[in-house]
Protein backbone atom coordinates (compact mmCIF):
# COMPACT_ATOMS: atom_id res chain seq x y z
CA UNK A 1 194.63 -42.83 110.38
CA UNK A 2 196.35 -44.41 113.24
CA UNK A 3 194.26 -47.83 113.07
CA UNK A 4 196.62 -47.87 109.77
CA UNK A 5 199.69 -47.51 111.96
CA UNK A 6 202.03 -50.93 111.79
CA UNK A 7 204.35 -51.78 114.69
CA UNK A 8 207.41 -50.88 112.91
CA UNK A 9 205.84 -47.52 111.88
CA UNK A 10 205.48 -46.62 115.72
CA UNK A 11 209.20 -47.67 115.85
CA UNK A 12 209.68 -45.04 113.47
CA UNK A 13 207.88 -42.42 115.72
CA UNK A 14 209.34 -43.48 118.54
CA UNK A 15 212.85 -43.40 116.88
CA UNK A 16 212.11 -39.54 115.20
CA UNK A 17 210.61 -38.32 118.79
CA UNK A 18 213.45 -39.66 120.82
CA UNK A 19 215.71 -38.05 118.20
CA UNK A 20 214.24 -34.71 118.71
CA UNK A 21 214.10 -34.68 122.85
CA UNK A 22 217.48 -35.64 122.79
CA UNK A 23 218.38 -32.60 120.42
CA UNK A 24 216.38 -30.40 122.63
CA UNK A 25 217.82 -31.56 125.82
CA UNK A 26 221.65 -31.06 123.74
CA UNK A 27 220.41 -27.39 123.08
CA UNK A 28 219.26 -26.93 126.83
CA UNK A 29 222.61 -28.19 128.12
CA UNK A 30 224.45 -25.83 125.46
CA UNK A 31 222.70 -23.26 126.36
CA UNK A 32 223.17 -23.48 129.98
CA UNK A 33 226.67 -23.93 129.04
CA UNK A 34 227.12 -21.02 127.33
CA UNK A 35 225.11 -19.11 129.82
CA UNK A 36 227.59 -19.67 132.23
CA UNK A 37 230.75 -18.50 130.75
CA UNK A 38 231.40 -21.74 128.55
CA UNK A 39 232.78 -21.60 125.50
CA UNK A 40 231.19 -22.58 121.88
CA UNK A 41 234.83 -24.38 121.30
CA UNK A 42 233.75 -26.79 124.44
CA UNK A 43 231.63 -28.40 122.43
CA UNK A 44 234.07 -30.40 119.77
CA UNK A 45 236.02 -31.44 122.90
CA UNK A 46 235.80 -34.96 122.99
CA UNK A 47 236.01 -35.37 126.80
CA UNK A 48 233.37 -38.62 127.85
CA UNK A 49 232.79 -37.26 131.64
CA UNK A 50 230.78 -34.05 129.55
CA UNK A 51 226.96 -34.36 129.53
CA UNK A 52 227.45 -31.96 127.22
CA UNK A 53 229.71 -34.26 124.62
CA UNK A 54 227.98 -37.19 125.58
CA UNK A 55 224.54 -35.86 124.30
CA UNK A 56 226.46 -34.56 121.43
CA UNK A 57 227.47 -38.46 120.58
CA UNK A 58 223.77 -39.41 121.66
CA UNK A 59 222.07 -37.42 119.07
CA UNK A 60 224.98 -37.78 116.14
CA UNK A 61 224.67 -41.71 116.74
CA UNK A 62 220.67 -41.25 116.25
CA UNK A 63 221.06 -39.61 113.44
CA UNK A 64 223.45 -41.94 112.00
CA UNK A 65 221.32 -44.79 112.58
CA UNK A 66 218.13 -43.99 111.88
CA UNK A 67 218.58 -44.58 108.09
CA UNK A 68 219.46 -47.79 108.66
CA UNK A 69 215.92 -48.15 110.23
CA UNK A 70 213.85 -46.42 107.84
CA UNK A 71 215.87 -48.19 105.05
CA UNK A 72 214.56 -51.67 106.77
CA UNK A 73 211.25 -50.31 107.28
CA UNK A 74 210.75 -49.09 103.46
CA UNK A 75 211.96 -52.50 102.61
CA UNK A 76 209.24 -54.50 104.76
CA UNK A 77 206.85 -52.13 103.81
CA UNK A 78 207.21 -52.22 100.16
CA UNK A 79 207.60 -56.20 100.17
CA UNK A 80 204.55 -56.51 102.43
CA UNK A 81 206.34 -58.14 104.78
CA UNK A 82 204.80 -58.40 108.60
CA UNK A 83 203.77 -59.69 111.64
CA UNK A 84 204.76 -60.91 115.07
CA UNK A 85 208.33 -61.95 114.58
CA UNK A 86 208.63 -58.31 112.16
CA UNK A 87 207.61 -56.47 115.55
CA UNK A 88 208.79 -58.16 117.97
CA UNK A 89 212.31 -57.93 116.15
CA UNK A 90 211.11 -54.20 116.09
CA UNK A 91 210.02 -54.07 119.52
CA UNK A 92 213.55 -55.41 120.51
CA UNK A 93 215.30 -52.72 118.66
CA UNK A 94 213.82 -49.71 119.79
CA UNK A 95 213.98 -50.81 123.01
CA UNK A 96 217.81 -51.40 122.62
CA UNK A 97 217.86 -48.29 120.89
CA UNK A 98 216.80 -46.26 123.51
CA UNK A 99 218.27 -48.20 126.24
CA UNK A 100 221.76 -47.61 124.36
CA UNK A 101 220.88 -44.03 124.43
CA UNK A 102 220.44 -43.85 127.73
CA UNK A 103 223.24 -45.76 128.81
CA UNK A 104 225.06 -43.07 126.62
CA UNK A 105 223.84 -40.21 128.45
CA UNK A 106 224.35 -41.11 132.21
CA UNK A 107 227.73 -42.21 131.06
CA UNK A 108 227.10 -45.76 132.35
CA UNK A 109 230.34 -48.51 131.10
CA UNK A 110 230.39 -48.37 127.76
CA UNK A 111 230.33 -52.37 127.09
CA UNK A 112 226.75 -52.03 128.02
CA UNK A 113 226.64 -49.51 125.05
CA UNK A 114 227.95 -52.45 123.00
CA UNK A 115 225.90 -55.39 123.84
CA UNK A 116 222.79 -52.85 122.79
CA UNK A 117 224.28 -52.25 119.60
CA UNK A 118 225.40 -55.61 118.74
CA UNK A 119 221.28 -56.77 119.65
CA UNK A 120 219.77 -54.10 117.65
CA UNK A 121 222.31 -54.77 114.88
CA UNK A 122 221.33 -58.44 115.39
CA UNK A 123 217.67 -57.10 114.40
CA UNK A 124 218.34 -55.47 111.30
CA UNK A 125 219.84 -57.98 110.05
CA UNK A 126 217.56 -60.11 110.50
CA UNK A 127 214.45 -57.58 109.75
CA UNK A 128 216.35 -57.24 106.50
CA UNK A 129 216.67 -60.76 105.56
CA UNK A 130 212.92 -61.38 106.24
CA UNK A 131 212.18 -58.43 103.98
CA UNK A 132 214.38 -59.95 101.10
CA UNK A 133 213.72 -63.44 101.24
């Protein structure tokens, strides 16, 4: 039921749905790209003024990271571990999360990429430690 949905469970959803727009906006920009003459080769061209290799880092950088969240959410959840500091740390990181994301995709100065990893990193730390202590 969703009156059984937790905070960092919506994360989750949040995390997976944002995962999957982003791959469907990649495969709308590859498509277009290859509808216009392009070349399936342009796409392991690391070149950071492409939209189309920038979504291409978006969505492998979801990917890679969303284990690390549903490893820290398995962990709370099976130590029973909640409430407002869990998520509002969880809060925090999906926000960062997508923020970094989008910071990503308009191609914005990549130091603002960094502070939003280091804070969401910051997070699972910490999520972590409250779920093993």
């Amino acid at each position: 039921m969703i009156s059984d949905m937790t905070v960092p469970l919506w994360g989750l959803v949040i995390f997976i749905v944002w995962t999957i727009a982003v791959v469907v906006l990649l495969l709308a920009v590859r498509i277009r790209h290859l509808s216009t003459g392009g070349s399936p080769k342009d796409f392991g061209i690391q070149n950071d003024e492409s939209l189309l290799w920038r979504l291409y880092r978006v969505q492998a950088n979801l990917v890679e990271n969303l284990p690390l969240y549903i490893g820290v959410l398995f962990l709370l959840t099976v130590r029973g571990v909640s409430g407002t500091v869990v998520d509002s740390l969880v809060v925090v990181y999906i926000i960062f999360r997508l923020v970094h994301s989008l910071i990503h995709i308009a191609g914005i100065n990549p130091l603002f990429r960094l502070v939003c990893l280091v804070i969401q990193l910051g997070c699972l730390l910490v999520l972590t430690t409250l779920a093993v202590i």
